[in-house]
C-alpha atoms as a PDB file:
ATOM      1  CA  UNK A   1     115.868 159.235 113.379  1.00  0.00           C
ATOM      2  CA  UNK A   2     116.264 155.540 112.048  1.00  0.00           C
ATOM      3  CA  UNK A   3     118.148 152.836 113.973  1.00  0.00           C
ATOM      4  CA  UNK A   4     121.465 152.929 113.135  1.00  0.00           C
ATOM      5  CA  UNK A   5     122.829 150.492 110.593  1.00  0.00           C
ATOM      6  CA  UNK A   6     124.754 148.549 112.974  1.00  0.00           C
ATOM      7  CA  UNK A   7     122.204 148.507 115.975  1.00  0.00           C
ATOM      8  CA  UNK A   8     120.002 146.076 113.791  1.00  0.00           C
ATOM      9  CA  UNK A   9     117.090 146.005 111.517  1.00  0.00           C
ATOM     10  CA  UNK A  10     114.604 148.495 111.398  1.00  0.00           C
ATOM     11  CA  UNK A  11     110.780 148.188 111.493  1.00  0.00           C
ATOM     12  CA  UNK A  12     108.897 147.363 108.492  1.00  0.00           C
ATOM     13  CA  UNK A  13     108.371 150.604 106.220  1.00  0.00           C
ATOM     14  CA  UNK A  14     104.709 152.022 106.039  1.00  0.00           C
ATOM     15  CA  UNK A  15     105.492 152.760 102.402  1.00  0.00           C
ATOM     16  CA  UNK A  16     107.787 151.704  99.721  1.00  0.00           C
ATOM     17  CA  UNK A  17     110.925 153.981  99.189  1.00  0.00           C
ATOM     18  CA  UNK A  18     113.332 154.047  96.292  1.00  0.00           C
ATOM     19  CA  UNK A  19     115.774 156.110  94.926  1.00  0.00           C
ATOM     20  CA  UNK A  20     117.828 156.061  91.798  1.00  0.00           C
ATOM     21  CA  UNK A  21     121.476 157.301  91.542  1.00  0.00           C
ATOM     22  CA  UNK A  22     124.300 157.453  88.716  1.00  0.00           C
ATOM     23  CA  UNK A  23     127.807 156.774  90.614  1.00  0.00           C
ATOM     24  CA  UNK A  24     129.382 157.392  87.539  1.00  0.00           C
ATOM     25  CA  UNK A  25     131.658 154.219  88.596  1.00  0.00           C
ATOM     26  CA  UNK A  26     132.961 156.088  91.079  1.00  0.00           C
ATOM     27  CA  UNK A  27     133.646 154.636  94.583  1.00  0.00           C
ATOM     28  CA  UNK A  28     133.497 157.859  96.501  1.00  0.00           C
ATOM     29  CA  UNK A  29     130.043 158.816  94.995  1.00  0.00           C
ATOM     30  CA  UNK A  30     128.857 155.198  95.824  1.00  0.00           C
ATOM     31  CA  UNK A  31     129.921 156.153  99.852  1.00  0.00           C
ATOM     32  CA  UNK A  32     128.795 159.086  99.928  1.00  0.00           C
ATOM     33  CA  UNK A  33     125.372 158.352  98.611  1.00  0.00           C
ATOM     34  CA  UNK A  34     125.397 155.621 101.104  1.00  0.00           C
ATOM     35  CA  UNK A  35     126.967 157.640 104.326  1.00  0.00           C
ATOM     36  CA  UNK A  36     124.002 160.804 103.236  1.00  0.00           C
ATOM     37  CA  UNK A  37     121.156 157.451 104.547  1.00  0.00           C
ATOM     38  CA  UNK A  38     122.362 157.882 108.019  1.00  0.00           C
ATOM     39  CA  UNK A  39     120.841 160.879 108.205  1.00  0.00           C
ATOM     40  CA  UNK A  40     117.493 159.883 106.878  1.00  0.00           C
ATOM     41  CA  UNK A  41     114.687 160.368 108.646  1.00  0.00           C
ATOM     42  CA  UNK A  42     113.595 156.608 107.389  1.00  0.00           C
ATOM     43  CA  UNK A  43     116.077 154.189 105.780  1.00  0.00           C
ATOM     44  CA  UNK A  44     115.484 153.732 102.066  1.00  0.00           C
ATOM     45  CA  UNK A  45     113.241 150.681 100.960  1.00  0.00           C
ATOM     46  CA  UNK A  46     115.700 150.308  97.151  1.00  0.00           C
ATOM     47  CA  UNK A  47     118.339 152.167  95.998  1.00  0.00           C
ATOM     48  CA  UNK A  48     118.993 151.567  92.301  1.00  0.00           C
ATOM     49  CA  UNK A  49     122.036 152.184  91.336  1.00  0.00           C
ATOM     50  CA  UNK A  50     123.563 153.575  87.086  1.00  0.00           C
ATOM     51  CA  UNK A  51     127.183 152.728  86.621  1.00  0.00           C
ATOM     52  CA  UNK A  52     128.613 151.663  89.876  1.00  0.00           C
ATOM     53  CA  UNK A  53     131.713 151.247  91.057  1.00  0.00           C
ATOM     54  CA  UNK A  54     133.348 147.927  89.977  1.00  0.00           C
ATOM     55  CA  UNK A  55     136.950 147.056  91.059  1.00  0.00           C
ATOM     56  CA  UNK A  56     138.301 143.238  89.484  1.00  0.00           C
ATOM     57  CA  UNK A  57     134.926 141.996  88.992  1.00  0.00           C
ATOM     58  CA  UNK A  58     133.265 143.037  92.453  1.00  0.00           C
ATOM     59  CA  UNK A  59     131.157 146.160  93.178  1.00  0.00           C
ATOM     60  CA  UNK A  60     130.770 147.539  96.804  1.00  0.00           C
ATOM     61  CA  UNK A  61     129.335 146.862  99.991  1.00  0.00           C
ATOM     62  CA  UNK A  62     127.350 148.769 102.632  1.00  0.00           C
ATOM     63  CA  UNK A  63     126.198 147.357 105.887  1.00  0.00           C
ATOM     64  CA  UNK A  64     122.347 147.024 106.142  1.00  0.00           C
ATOM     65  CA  UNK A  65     122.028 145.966 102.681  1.00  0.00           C
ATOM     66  CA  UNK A  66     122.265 143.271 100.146  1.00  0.00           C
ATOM     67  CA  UNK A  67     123.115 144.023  96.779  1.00  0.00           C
ATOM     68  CA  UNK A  68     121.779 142.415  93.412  1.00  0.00           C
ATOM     69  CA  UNK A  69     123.321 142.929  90.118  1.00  0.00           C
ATOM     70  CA  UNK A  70     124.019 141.095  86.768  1.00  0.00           C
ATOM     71  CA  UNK A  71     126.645 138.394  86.532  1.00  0.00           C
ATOM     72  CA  UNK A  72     129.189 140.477  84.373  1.00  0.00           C
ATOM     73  CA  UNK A  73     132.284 141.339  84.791  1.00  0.00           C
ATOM     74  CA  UNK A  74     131.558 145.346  84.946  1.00  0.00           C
ATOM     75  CA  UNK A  75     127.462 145.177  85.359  1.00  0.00           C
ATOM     76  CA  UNK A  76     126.256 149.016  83.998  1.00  0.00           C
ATOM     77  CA  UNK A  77     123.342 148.002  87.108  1.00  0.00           C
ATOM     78  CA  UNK A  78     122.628 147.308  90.468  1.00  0.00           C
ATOM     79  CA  UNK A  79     120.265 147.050  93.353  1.00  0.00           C
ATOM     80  CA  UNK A  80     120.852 147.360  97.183  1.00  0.00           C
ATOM     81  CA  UNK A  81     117.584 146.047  98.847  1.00  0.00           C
ATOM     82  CA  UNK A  82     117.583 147.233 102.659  1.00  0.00           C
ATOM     83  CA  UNK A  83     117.936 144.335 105.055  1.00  0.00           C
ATOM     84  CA  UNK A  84     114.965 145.378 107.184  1.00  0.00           C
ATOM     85  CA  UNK A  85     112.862 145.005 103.658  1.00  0.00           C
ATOM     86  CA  UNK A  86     114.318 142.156 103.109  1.00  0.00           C
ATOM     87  CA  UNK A  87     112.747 140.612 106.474  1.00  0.00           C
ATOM     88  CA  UNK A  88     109.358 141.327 105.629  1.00  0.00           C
ATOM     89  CA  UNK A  89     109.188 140.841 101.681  1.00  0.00           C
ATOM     90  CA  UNK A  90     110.814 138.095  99.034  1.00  0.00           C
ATOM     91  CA  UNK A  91     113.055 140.129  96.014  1.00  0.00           C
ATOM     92  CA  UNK A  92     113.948 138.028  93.328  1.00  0.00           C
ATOM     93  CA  UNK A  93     116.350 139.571  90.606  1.00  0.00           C
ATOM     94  CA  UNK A  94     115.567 139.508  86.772  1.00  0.00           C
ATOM     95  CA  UNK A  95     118.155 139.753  84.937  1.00  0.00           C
ATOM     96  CA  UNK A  96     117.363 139.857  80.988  1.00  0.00           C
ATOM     97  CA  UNK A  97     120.781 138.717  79.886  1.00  0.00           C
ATOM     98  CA  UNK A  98     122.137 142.325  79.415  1.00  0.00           C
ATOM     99  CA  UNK A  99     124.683 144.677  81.940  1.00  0.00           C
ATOM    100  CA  UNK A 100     122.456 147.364  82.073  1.00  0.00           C
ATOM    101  CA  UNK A 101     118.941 145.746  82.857  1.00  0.00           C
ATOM    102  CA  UNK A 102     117.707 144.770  85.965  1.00  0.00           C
ATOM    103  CA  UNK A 103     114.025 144.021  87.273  1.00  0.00           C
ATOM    104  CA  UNK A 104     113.149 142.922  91.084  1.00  0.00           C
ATOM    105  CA  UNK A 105     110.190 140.839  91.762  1.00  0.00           C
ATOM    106  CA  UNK A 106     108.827 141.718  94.721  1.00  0.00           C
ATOM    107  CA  UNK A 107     106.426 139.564  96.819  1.00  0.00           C
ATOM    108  CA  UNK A 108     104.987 139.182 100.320  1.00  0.00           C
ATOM    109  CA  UNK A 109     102.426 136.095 101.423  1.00  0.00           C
ATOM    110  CA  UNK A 110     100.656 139.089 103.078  1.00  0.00           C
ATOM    111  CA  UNK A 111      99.866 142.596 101.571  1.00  0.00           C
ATOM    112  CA  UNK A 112     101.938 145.238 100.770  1.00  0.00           C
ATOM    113  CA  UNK A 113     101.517 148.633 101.766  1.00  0.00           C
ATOM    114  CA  UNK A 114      97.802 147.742 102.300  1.00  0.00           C
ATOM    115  CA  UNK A 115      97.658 146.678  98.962  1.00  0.00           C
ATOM    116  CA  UNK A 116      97.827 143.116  97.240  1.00  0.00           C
ATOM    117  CA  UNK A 117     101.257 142.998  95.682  1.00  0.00           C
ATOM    118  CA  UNK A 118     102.941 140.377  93.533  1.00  0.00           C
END
């Protein structure tokens, strides 16, 4: 089982994990999505996120992660990069200028996944 959130960062991931979830602006599927990672068997790399929750401007939360979205008032997109990831590699949001488009740039001054990555 993973470290949990709270007890600190995790290792570096021997591969590159993602998922991709509708919320359907919904708070309670944005928790639950991320209360079902504590059960992982490895904590998730990215987790992209369709329509989430927004409430006056802000979206959500979750310890162990840092969240990237567009500068909108409701943004239709959003990213929550894993802390642990974060340590090892440099994500830079793209933003095109839209609510519902969002690119990371993902970088590392040595090689990801055993393979030159920029």
């Amino acid at each position: 089982m993973p470290p949990s959130l709270a007890q600190g960062l995790a290792p570096a991931p021997a591969f590159l994990s993602i998922i991709q979830h509708n919320c359907l602006a919904s708070w309670n599927v944005f928790l639950s999505l991320f209360e079902s990672f504590k059960e992982a068997s490895t904590y998730l790399s990215i987790v992209l996120l369709q329509d989430p929750p927004v409430n006056k401007a802000h979206l959500p939360s979750f310890n162990g992660f840092k969240s990237f979205f567009p500068l909108v008032r409701n943004p239709r997109v959003a990213a929550y990069v894993h802390m642990s990831f974060l340590s090892n590699y440099t994500v830079l949001p793209r933003f095109k200028g839209v609510d519902d488009v969002l690119a990371l740039d993902i970088s590392s001054n040595e090689s990801l996944f055993g393979t030159a990555f920029h």
